[in-house]
Protein backbone atom coordinates (compact mmCIF):
# COMPACT_ATOMS: atom_id res chain seq x y z
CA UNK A 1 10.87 37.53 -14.40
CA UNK A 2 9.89 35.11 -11.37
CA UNK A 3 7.27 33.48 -10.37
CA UNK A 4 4.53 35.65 -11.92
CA UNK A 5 5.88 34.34 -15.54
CA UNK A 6 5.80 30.65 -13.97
CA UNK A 7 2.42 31.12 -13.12
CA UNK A 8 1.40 32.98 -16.29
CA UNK A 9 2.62 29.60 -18.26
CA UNK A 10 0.96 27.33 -16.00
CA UNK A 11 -2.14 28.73 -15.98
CA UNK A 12 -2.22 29.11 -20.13
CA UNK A 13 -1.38 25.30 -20.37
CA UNK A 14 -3.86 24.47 -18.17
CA UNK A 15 -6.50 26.59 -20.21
CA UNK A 16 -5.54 25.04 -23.01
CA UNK A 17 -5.92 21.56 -21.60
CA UNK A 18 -9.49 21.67 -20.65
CA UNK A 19 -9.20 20.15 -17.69
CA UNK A 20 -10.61 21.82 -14.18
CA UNK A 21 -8.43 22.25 -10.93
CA UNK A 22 -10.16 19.69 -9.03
CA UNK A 23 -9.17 16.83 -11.80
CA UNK A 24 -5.01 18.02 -12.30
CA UNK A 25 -4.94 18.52 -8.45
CA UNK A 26 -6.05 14.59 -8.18
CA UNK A 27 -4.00 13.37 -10.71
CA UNK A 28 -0.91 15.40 -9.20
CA UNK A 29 -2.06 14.03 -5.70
CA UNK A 30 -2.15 17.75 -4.68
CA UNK A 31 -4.84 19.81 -3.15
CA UNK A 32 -7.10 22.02 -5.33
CA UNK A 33 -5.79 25.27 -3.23
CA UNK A 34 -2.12 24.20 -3.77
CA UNK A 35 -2.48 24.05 -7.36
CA UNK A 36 -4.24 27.33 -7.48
CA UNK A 37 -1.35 28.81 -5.29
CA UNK A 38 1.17 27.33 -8.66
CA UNK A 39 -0.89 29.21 -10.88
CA UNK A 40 -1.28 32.37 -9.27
CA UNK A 41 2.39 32.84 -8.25
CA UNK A 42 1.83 32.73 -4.77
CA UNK A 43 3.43 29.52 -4.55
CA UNK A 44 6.51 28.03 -5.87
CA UNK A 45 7.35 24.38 -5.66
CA UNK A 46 10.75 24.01 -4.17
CA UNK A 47 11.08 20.62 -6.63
CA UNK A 48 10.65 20.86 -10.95
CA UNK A 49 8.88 17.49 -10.52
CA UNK A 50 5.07 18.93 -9.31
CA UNK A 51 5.66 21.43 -12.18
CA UNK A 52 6.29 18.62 -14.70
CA UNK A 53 4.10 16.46 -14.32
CA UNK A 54 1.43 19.29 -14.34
CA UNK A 55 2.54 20.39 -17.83
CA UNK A 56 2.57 16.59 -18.68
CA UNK A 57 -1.38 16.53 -18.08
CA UNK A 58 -1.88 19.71 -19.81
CA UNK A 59 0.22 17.81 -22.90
CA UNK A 60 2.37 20.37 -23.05
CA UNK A 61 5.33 20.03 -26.08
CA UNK A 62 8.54 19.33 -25.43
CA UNK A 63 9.20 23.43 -25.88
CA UNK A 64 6.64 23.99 -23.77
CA UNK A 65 8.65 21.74 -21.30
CA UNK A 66 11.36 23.34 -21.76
CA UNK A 67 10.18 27.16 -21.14
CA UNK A 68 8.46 25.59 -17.79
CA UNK A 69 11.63 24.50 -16.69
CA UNK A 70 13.52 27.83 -17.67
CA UNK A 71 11.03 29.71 -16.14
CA UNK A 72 10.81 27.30 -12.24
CA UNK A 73 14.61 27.92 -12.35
CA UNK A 74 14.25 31.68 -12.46
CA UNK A 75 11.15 31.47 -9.90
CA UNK A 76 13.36 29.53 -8.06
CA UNK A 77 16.51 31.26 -7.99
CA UNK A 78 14.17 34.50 -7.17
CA UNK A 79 12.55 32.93 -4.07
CA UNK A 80 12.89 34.60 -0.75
CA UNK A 81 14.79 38.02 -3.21
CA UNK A 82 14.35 41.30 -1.68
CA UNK A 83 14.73 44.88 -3.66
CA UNK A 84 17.83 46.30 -3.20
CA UNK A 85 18.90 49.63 -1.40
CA UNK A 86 18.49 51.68 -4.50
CA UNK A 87 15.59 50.32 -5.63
CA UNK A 88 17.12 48.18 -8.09
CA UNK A 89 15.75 45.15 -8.49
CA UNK A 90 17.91 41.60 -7.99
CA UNK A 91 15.33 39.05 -10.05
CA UNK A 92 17.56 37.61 -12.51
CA UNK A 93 16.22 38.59 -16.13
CA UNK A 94 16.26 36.36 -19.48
CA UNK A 95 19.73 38.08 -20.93
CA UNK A 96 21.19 37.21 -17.49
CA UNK A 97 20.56 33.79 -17.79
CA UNK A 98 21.43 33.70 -21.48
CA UNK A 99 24.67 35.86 -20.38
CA UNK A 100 28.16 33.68 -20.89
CA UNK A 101 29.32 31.76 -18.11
CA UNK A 102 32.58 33.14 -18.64
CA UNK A 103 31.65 36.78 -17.43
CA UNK A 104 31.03 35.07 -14.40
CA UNK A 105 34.16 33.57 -13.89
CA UNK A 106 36.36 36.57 -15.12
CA UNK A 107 34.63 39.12 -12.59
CA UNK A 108 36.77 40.87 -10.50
CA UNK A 109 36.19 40.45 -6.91
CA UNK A 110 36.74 43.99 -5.46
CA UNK A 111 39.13 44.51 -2.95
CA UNK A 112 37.27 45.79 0.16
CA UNK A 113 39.66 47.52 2.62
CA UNK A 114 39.12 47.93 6.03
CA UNK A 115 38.39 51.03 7.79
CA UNK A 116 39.85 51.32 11.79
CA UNK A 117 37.36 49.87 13.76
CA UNK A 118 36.08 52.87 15.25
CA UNK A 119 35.22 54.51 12.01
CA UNK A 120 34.10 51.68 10.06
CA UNK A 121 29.59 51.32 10.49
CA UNK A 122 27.53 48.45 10.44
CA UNK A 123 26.74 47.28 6.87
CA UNK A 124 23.00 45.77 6.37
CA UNK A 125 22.70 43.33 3.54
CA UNK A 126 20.36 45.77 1.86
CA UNK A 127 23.44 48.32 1.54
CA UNK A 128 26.56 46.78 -0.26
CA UNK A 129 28.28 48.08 -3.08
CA UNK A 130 26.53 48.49 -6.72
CA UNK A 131 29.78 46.56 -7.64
CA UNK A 132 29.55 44.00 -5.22
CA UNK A 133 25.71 43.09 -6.21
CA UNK A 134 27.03 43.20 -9.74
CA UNK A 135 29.25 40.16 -8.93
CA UNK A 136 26.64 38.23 -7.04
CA UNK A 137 24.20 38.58 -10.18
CA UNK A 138 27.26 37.35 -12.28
CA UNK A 139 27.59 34.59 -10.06
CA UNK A 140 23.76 33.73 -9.84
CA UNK A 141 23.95 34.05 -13.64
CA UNK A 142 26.22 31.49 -14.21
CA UNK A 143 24.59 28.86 -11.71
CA UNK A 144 21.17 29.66 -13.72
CA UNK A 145 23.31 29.22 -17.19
CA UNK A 146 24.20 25.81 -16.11
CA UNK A 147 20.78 24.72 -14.58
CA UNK A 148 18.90 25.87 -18.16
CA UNK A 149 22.12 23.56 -20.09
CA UNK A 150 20.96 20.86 -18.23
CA UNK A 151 17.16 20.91 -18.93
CA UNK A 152 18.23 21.32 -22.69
CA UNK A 153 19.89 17.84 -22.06
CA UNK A 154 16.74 16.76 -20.60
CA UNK A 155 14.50 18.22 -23.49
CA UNK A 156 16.49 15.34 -25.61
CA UNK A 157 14.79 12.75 -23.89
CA UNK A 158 11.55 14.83 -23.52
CA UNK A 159 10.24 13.75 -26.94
CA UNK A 160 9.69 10.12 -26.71
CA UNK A 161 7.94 10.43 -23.10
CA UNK A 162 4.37 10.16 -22.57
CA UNK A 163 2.14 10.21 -20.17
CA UNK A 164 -0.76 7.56 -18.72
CA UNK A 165 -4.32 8.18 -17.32
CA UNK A 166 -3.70 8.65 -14.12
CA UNK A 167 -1.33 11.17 -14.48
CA UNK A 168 2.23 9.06 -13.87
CA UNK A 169 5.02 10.54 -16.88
CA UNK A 170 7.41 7.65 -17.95
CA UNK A 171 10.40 8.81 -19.01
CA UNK A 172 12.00 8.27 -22.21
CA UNK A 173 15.32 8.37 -20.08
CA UNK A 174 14.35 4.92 -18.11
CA UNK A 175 13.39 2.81 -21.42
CA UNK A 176 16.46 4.10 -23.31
CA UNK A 177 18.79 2.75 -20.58
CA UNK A 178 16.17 -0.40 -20.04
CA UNK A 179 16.95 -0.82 -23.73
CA UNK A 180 21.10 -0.36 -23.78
CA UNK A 181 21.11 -2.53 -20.94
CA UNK A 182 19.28 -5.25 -22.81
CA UNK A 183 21.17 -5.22 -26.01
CA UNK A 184 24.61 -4.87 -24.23
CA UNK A 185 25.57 -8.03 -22.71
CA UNK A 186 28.32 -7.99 -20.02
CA UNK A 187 27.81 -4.13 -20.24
CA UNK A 188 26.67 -2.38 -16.57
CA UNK A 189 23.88 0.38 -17.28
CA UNK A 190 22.43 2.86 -15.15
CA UNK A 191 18.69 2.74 -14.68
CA UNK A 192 17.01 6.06 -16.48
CA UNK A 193 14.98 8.03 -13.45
CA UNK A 194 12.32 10.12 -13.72
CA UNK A 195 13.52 14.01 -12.51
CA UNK A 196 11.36 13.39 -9.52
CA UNK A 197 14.14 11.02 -8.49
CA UNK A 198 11.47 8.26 -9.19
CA UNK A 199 12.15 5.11 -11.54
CA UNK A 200 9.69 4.38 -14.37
CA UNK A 201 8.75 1.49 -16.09
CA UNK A 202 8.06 0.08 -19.58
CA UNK A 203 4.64 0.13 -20.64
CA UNK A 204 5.49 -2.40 -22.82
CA UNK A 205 6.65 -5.49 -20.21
CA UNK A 206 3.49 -4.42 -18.28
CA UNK A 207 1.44 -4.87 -21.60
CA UNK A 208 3.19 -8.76 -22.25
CA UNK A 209 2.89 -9.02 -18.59
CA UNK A 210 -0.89 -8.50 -18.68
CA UNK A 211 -1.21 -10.95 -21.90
CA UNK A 212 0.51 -13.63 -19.88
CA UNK A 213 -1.99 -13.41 -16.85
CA UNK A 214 -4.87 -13.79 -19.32
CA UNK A 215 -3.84 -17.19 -21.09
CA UNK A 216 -5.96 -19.97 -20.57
CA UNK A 217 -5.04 -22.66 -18.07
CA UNK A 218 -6.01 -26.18 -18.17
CA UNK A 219 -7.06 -28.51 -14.89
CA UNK A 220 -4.16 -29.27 -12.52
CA UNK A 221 -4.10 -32.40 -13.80
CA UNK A 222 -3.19 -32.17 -17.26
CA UNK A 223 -0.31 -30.80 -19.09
CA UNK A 224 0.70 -29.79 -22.81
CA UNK A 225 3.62 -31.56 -24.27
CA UNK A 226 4.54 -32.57 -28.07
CA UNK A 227 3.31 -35.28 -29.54
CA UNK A 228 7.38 -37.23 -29.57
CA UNK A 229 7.71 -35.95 -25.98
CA UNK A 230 9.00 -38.81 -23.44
CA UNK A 231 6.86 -40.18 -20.73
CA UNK A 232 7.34 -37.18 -18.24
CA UNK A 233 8.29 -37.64 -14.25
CA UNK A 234 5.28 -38.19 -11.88
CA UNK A 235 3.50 -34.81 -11.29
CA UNK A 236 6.01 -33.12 -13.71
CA UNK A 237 4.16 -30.73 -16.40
CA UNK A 238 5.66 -30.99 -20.05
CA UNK A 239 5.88 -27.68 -21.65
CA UNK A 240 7.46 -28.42 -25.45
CA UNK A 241 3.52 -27.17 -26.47
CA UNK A 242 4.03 -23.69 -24.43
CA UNK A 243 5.77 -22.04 -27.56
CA UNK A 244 2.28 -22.72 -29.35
CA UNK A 245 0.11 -21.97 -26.27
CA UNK A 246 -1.76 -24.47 -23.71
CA UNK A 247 -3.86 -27.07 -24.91
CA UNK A 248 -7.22 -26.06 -26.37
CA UNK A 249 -9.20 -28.55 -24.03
CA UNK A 250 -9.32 -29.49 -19.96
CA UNK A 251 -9.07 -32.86 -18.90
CA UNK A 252 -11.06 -33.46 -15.07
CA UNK A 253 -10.14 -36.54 -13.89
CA UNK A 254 -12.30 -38.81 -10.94
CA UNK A 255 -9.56 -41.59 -10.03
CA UNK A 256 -11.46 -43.75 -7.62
CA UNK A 257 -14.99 -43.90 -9.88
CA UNK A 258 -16.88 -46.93 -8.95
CA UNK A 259 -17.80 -49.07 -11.63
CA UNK A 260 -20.25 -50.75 -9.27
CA UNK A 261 -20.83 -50.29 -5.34
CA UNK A 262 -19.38 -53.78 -5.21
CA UNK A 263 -16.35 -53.04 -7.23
CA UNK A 264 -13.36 -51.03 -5.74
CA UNK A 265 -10.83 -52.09 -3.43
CA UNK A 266 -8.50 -50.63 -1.68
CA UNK A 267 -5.46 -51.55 0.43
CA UNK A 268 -4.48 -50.29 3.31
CA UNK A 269 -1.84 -50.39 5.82
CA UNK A 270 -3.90 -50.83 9.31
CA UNK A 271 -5.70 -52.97 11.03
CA UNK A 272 -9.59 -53.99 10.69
CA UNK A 273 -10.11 -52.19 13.80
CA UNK A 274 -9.02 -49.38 12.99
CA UNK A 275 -10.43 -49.08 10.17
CA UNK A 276 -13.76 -46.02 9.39
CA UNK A 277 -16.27 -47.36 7.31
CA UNK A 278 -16.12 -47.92 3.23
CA UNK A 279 -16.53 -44.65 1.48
CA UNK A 280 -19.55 -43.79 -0.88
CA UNK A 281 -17.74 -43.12 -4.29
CA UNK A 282 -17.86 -39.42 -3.62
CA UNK A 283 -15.86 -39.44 -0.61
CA UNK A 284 -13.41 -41.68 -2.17
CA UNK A 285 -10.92 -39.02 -2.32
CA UNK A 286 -10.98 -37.52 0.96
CA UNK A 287 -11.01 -41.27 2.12
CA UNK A 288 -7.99 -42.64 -0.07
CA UNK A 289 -6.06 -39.00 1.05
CA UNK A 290 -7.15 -39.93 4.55
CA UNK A 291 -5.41 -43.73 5.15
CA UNK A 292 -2.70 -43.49 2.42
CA UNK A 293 -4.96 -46.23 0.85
CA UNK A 294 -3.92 -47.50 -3.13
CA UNK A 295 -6.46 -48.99 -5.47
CA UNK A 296 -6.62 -52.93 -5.48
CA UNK A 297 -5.99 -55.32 -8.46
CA UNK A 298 -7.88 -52.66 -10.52
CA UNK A 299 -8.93 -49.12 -10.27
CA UNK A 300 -11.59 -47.18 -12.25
CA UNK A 301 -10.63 -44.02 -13.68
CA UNK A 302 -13.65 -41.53 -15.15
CA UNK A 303 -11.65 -38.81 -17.26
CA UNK A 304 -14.28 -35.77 -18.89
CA UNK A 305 -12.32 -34.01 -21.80
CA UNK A 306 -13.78 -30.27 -23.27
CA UNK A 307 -12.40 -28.02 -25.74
CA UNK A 308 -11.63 -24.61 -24.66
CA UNK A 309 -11.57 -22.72 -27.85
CA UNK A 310 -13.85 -22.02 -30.96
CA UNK A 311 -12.10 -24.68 -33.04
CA UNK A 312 -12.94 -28.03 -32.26
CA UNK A 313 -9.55 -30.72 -30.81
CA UNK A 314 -9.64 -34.32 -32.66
CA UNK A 315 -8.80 -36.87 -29.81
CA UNK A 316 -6.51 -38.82 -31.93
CA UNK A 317 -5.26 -41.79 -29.07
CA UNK A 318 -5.06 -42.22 -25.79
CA UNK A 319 -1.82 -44.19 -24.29
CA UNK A 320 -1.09 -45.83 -20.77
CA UNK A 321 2.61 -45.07 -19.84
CA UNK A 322 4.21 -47.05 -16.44
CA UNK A 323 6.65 -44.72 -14.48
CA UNK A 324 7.57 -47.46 -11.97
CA UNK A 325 7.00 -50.72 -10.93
CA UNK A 326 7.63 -52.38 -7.49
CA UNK A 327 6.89 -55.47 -5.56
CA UNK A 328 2.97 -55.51 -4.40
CA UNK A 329 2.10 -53.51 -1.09
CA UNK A 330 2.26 -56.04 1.65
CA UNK A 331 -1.21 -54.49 3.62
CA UNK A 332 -4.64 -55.45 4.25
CA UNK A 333 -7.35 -55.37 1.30
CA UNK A 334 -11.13 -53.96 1.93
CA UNK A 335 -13.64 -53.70 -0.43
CA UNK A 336 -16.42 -51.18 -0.35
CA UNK A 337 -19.49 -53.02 -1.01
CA UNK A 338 -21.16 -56.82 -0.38
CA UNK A 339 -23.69 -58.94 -1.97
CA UNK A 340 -23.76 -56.24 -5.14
CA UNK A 341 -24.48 -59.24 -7.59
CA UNK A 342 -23.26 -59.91 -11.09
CA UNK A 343 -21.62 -56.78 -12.75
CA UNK A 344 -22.78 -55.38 -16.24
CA UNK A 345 -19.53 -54.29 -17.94
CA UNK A 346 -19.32 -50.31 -18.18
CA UNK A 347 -18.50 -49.04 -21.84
CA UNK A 348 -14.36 -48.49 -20.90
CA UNK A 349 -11.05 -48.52 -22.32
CA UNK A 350 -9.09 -51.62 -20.42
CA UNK A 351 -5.60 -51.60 -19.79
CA UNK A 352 -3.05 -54.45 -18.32
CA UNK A 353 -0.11 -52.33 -16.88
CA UNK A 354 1.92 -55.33 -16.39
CA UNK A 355 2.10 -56.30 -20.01
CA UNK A 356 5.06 -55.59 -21.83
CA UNK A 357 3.56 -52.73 -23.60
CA UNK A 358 0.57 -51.61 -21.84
CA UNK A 359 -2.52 -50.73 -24.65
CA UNK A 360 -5.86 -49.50 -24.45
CA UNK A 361 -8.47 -51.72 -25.14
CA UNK A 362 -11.90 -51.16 -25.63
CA UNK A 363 -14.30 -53.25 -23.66
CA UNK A 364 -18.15 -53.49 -23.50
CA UNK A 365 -18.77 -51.62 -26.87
CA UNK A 366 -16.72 -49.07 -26.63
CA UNK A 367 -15.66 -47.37 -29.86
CA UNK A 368 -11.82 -46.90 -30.41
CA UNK A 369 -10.14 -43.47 -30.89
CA UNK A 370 -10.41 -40.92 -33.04
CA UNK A 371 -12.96 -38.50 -31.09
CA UNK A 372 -14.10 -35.13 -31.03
CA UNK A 373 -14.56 -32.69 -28.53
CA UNK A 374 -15.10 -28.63 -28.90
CA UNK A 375 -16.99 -25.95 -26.00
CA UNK A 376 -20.20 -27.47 -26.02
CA UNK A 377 -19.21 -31.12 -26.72
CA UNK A 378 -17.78 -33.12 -24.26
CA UNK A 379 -16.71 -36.99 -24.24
CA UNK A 380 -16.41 -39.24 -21.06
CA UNK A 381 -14.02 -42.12 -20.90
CA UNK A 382 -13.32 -44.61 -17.97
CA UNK A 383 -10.26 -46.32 -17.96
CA UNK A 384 -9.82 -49.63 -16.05
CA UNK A 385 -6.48 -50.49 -15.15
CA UNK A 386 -5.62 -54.18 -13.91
CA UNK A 387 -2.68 -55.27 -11.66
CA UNK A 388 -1.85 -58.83 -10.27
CA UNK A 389 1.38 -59.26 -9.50
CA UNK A 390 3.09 -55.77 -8.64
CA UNK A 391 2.94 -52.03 -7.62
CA UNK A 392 2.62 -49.97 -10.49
CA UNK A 393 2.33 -45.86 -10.58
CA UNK A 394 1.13 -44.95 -14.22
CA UNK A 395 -0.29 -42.04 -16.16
CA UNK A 396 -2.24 -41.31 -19.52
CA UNK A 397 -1.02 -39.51 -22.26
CA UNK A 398 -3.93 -37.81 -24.74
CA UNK A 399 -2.94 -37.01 -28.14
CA UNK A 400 -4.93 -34.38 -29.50
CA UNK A 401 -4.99 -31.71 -33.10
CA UNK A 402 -6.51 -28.87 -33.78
CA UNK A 403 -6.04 -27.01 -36.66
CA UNK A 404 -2.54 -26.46 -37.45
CA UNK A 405 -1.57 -27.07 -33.72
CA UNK A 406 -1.20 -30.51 -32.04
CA UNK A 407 0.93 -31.76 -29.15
CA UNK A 408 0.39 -34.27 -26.11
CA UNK A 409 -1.81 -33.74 -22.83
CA UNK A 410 -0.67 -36.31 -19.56
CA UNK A 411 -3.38 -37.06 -17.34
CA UNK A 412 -3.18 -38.19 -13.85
CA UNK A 413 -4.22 -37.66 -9.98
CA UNK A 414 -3.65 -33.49 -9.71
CA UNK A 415 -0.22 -33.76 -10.67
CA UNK A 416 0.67 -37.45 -8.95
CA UNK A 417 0.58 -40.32 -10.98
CA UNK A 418 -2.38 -43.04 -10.46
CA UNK A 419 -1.04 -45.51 -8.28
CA UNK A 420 -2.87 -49.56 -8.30
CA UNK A 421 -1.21 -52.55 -6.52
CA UNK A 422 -2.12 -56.69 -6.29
CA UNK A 423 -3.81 -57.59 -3.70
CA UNK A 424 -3.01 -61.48 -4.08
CA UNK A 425 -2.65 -63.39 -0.78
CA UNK A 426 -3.29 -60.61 1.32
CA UNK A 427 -6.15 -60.56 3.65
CA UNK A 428 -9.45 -59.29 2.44
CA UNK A 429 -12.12 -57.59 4.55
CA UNK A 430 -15.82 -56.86 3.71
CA UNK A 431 -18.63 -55.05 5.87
CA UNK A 432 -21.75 -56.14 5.31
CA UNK A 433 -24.78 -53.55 4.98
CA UNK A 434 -25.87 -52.92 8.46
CA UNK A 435 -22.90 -54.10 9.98
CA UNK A 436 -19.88 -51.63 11.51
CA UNK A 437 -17.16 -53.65 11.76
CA UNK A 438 -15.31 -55.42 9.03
CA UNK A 439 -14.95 -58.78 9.12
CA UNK A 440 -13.37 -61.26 6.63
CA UNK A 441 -14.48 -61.68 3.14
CA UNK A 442 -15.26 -65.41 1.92
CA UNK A 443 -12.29 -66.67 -0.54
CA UNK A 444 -13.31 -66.97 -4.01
């Protein structure tokens, strides 16, 4: 029994399996002719683990595992074996491994005597003593006794393992000890290992691992929270919601909108001549980012809420929460437009952050809260926030339901709060159309 038997099992599972050479030789990240030297005999692998995993594609049962490892041991032990003086053969057969280990450790060693030196001929390894080649079989017996004990501790683990489409076996072993370690507090475990040496891994975590890469995120500016959640730190996400999931909708947020060209202004901390010209209301951004500049007296906020989901969110109120407020920004104050005219006031929601309690108001025929948004329905709002007398950095907080779910959504500049200071006795600036330098703007 050697490597022929090996090879005769190998090549039945793989029969059985279906499966060609070219396919198990990819999967074991072998090549074709090496895994046709396994199943002929002509090759060996000097590790179980090529072996295993190949009876792992071939879905072989756990006592079909355990015959392939009884039978690489033998192959193994038998590697390199030659035949004996008399012709007897030293391959180790099934009753030698099945053979007590204790007949192994109760053989007498013969006494060898020496003969004077002049009498006594050279010995080749292929001539020793039938007893002597007795003893070594014993001994080879007993190692092979003790390798197949082993693999029946293995089989116990054998069961529960599987194996994935690209041909990787995950040991029962690993998640068992995963497991203890998990349920045993204060406990040190041993990671399970795959015989290869190699550690596997749950396919459980990397099935809760995938589900959390595929939830649906909202826009960097927003954030879930519960509807009693506190007025949250500036850029601070509130996650009370997450045990329920993100909200069902995405807030995108324009902080500088201009309610007319003539409308914003912004203060800055330099000097007229240094100053670039007034931005067109898309630029705003890169413009505000660019000077450090803060909205003047009032700034215009254009929010866009969607649903995300198949069920529809109720917009039940929208609230203006302070998170400081300072003395007003001692800088210069330039608007971005001249000569626009008189204004026509912009449906909006009006807020005066220095009142006691700031509130929503709607102005120019707005309608008041509740709305509805879902996928295909969306709702804009513009907010328009007024300071005097001091430097205020504020939010919004949406309260939304939908279905049995509800919570809170904060709104603001990409995780910063909105940020709008008084202007009053500062010096103003204007350029006119055609002009490029910025001159002062008449006192009203």
């Amino acid at each position: 029994m050697g490597a022929s038997d090996l090879a005769e099992l190998l090549r039945s599972l793989k029969e059985r399996s279906g499966l060609s050479y070219g396919v198990l030789a990819k999967r074991l990240h072998v090549s074709t002719s090496t895994l046709h030297r396994y199943c002929n005999g002509s090759t060996v692998p000097t590790e179980f683990a090529p072996v295993e995993r190949l009876a792992r594609l071939c879905k072989a049962t756990p006592e079909e595992l355990i015959q392939v490892h009884r039978q690489w041991i033998l192959a193994d032990a038998a590697r390199g074996r030659k035949p004996s003086a008399d012709g007897a053969s030293t391959d180790l057969t099934p009753a030698d491994v099945a053979a007590p280990a204790e007949e192994a450790t109760t053989a007498p060693v013969p006494e060898v005597v020496p003969d004077p030196p002049h009498s006594a001929p050279p010995v080749s390894s292929d001539s020793r003593p039938p007893r002597e080649r007795r003893t070594r079989r014993a001994v080879l017996a007993a190692l092979a006794v003790t390798c197949v004990m082993g693999s029946a501790a293995l089989a116990a683990g054998l069961v529960g393992n599987s194996t994935d489409d690209d041909g990787k076996a995950q040991t029962a072993a690993a998640s068992s000890s995963n497991r203890a370690a998990a349920t045993a507090p204060g406990k040190p475990g041993k990671s399970g290992q795959h015989p290869s040496g190699t550690p596997s891994s749950s396919p459980k975590e990397e099935e809760k691992d995938g589900k959390e890469e595929e939830k649906e995120r909202g826009e960097p500016a927003a954030s879930a929270g519960s509807d009693d959640a506190s007025p949250s730190a500036p850029g601070q996400q509130e996650d009370s919601d997450s045990v329920r999931g993100d909200a069902p909708l995405t807030a995108h947020t324009r902080p500088y909108a201009y309610e007319s060209p003539c409308s914003q202004r912004f203060l800055v901390n330099r000097k007229p001549g240094e100053m670039p010209k007034p931005p067109f209301e898309q630029d705003a951004p890169a413009w505000v980012s660019e000077l450090g500049a803060v909205s003047a007296d009032q700034q215009f906020v254009k929010i866009t809420l969607q649903g995300t989901g198949k069920d529809a969110v109720v917009l039940e109120g929208l609230h203006a929460r302070v998170d400081s407020t300072q003395a007003p920004l001692a800088w210069n104050a330039y608007a971005t437009g001249v000569g626009c005219g008189g204004d026509v006031a912009t449906r909006s929601f009006g807020v005066d952050l220095e009142a006691g309690s700031p509130t929503l108001t709607p102005v120019g025929g707005q309608r008041d809260f509740p709305y509805k948004v879902s996928r295909t329905d969306a709702e804009v709002f513009y907010i328009q926030a007024n300071v005097k007398q001091h430097d205020v950095r504020w939010h919004l907080e949406l309260q939304w339901s939908s279905g049995g779910r509800h919570g809170t959504l904060r709104i603001d500049d990409q995780g910063r709060p909105f940020r709008t200071s008084g202007s009053a006795g500062r010096p103003s600036y204007q350029q006119p159309l055609g002009d490029t330098r910025w001159s002062p703007a008449p006192v009203d």
